[in-house]
N, C-alpha and C. Protein backbone atom coordinates (compact mmCIF):
# COMPACT_ATOMS: atom_id res chain seq x y z
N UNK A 1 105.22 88.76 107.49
CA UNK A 1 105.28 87.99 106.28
C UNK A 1 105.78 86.59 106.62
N UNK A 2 104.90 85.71 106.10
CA UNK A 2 105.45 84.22 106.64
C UNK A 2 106.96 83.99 105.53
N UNK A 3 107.54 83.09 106.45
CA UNK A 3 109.03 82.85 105.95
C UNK A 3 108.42 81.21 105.18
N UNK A 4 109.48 81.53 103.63
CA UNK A 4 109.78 80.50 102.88
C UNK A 4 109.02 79.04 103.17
N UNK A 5 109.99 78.90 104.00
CA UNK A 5 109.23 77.33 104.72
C UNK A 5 108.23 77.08 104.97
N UNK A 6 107.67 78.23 105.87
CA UNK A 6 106.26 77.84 106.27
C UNK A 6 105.12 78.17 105.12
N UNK A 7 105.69 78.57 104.12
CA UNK A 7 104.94 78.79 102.29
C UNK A 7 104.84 77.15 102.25
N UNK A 8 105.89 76.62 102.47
CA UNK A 8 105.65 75.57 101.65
C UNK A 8 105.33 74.11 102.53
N UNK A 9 105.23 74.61 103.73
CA UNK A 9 104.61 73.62 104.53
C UNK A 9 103.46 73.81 104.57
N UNK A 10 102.72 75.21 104.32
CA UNK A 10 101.26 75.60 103.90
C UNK A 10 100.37 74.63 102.25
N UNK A 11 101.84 74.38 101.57
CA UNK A 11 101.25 74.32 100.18
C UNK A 11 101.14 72.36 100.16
N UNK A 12 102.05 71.87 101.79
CA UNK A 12 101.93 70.50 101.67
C UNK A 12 101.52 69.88 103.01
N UNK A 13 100.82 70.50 103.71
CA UNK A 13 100.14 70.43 105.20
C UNK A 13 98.94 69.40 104.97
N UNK A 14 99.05 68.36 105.24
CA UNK A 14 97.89 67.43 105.62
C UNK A 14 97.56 67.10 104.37
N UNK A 15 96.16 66.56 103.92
CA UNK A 15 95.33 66.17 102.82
C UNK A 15 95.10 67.49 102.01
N UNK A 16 95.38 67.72 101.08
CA UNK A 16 95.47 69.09 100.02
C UNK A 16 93.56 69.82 100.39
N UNK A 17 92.60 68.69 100.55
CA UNK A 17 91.23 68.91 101.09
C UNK A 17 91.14 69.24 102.58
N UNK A 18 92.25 69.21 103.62
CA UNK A 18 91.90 69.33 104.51
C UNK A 18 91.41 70.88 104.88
N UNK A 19 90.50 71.10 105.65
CA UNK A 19 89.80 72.32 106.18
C UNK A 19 90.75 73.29 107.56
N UNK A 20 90.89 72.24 108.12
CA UNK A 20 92.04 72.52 109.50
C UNK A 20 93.04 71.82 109.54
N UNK A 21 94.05 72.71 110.50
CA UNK A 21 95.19 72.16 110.88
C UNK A 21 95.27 72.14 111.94
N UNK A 22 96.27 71.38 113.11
CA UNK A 22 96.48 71.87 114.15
C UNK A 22 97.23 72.76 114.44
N UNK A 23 97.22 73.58 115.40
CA UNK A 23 97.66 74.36 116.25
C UNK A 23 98.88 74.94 115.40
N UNK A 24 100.08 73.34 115.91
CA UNK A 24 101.73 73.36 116.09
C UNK A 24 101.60 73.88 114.64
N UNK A 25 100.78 73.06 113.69
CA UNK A 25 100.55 72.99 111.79
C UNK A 25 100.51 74.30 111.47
N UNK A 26 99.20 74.90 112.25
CA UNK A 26 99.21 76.36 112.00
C UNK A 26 100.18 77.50 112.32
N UNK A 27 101.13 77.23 113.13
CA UNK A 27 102.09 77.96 113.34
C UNK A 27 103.26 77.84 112.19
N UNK A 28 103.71 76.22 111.96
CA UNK A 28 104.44 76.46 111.24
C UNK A 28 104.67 76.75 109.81
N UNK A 29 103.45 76.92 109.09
CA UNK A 29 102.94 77.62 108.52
C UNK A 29 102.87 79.09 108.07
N UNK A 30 102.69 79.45 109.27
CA UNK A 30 102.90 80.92 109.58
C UNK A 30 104.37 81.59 109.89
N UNK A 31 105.18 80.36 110.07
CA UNK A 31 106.41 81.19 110.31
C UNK A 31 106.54 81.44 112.22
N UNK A 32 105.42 81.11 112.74
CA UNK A 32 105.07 81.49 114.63
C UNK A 32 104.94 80.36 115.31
N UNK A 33 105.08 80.44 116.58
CA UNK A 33 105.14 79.60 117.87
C UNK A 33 103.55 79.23 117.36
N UNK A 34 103.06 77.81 118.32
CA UNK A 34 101.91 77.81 118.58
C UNK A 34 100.87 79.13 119.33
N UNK A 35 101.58 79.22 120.21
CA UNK A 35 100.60 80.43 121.14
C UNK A 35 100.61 81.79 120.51
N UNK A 36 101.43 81.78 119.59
CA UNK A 36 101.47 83.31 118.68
C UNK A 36 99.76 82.87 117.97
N UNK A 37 100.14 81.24 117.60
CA UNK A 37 98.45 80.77 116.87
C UNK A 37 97.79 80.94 117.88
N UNK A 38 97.53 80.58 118.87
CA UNK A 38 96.24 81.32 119.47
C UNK A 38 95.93 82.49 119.98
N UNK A 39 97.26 83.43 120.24
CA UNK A 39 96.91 85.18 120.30
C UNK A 39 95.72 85.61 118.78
N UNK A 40 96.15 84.81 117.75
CA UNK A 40 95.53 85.51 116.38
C UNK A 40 94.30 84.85 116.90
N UNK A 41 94.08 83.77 116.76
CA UNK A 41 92.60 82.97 116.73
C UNK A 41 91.73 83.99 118.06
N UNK A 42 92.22 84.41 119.65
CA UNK A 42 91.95 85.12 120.24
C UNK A 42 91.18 86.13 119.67
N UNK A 43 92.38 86.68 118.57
CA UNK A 43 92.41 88.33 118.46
C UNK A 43 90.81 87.96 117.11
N UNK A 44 91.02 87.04 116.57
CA UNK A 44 90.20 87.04 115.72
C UNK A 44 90.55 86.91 114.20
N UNK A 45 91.89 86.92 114.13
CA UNK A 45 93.33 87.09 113.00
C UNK A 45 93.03 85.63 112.25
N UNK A 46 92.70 84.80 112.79
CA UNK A 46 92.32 83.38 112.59
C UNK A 46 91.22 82.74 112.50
N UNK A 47 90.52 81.87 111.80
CA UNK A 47 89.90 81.55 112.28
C UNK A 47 89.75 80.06 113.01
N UNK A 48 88.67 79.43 113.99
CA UNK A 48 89.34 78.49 114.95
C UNK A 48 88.30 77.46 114.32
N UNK A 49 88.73 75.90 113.84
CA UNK A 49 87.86 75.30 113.29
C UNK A 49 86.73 74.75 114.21
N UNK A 50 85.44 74.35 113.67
CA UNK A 50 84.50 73.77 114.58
C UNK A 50 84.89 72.76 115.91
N UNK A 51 85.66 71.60 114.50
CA UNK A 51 85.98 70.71 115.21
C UNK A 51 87.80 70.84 115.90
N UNK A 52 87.87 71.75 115.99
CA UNK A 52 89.02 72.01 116.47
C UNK A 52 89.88 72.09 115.32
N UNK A 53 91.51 72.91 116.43
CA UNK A 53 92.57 73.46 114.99
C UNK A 53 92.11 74.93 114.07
N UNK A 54 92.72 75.14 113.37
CA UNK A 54 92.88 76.60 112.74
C UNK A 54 92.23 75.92 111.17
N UNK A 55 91.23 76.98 110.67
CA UNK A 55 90.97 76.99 109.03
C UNK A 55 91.94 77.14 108.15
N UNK A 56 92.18 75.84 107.46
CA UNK A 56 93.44 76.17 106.65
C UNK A 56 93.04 77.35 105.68
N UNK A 57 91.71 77.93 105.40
CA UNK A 57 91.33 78.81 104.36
C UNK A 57 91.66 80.45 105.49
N UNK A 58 91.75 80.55 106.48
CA UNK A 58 91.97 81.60 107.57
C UNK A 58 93.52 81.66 107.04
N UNK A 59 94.17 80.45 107.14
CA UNK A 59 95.91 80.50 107.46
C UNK A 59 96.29 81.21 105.82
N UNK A 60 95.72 80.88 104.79
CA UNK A 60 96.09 80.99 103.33
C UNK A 60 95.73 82.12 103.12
N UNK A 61 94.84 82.84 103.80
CA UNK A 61 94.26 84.31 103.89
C UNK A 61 95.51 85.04 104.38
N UNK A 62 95.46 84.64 105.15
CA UNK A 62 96.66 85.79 106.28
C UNK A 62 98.23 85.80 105.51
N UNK A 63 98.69 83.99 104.61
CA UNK A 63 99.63 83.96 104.17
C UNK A 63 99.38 85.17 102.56
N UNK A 64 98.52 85.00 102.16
CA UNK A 64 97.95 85.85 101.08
C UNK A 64 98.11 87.41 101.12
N UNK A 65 98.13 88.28 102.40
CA UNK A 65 97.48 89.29 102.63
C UNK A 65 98.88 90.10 101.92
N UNK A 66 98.63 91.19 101.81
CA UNK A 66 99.08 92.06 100.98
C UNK A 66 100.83 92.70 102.29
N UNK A 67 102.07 92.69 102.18
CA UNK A 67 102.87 92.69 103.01
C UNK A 67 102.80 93.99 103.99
N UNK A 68 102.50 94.65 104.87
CA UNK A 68 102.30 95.62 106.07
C UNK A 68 104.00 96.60 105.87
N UNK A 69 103.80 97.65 105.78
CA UNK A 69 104.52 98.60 105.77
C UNK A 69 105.27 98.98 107.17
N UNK A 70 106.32 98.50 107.48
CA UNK A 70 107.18 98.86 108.63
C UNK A 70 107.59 100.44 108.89
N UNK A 71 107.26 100.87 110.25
CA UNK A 71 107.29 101.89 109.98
C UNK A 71 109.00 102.19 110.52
């Protein structure tokens, strides 16, 4: 579950139109290191923009997703 901050660095990240973020953007966002952002984009968790950087519509997905049950 992304932490607080990175909610609201999601809700004020770049141009409100922008498509991508970078990397560092997409991490902090997420609450993760950069390279945690590219294990997901790897894994497929992400998606990786054309022109480079992470889909801010990928990052709002994942911040969206329903919270995972700890076992």
């Amino acid at each position: 579950m992304a932490h607080p901050l990175g909610r609201a660095v999601a809700r004020g990240a770049g141009h409100p139109s922008a498509t991508a973020v970078s990397y560092s953007t997409a991490g902090a966002m997420l609450g993760i290191t950069r390279q945690g952002v590219h294990d997901l984009v790897k894994r497929g968790k992400l998606d990786k923009h054309p022109e480079g950087g992470v889909t801010t519509s990928s990052i709002h997905t994942r911040l969206n997703r329903p919270k995972e049950n700890a076992p």
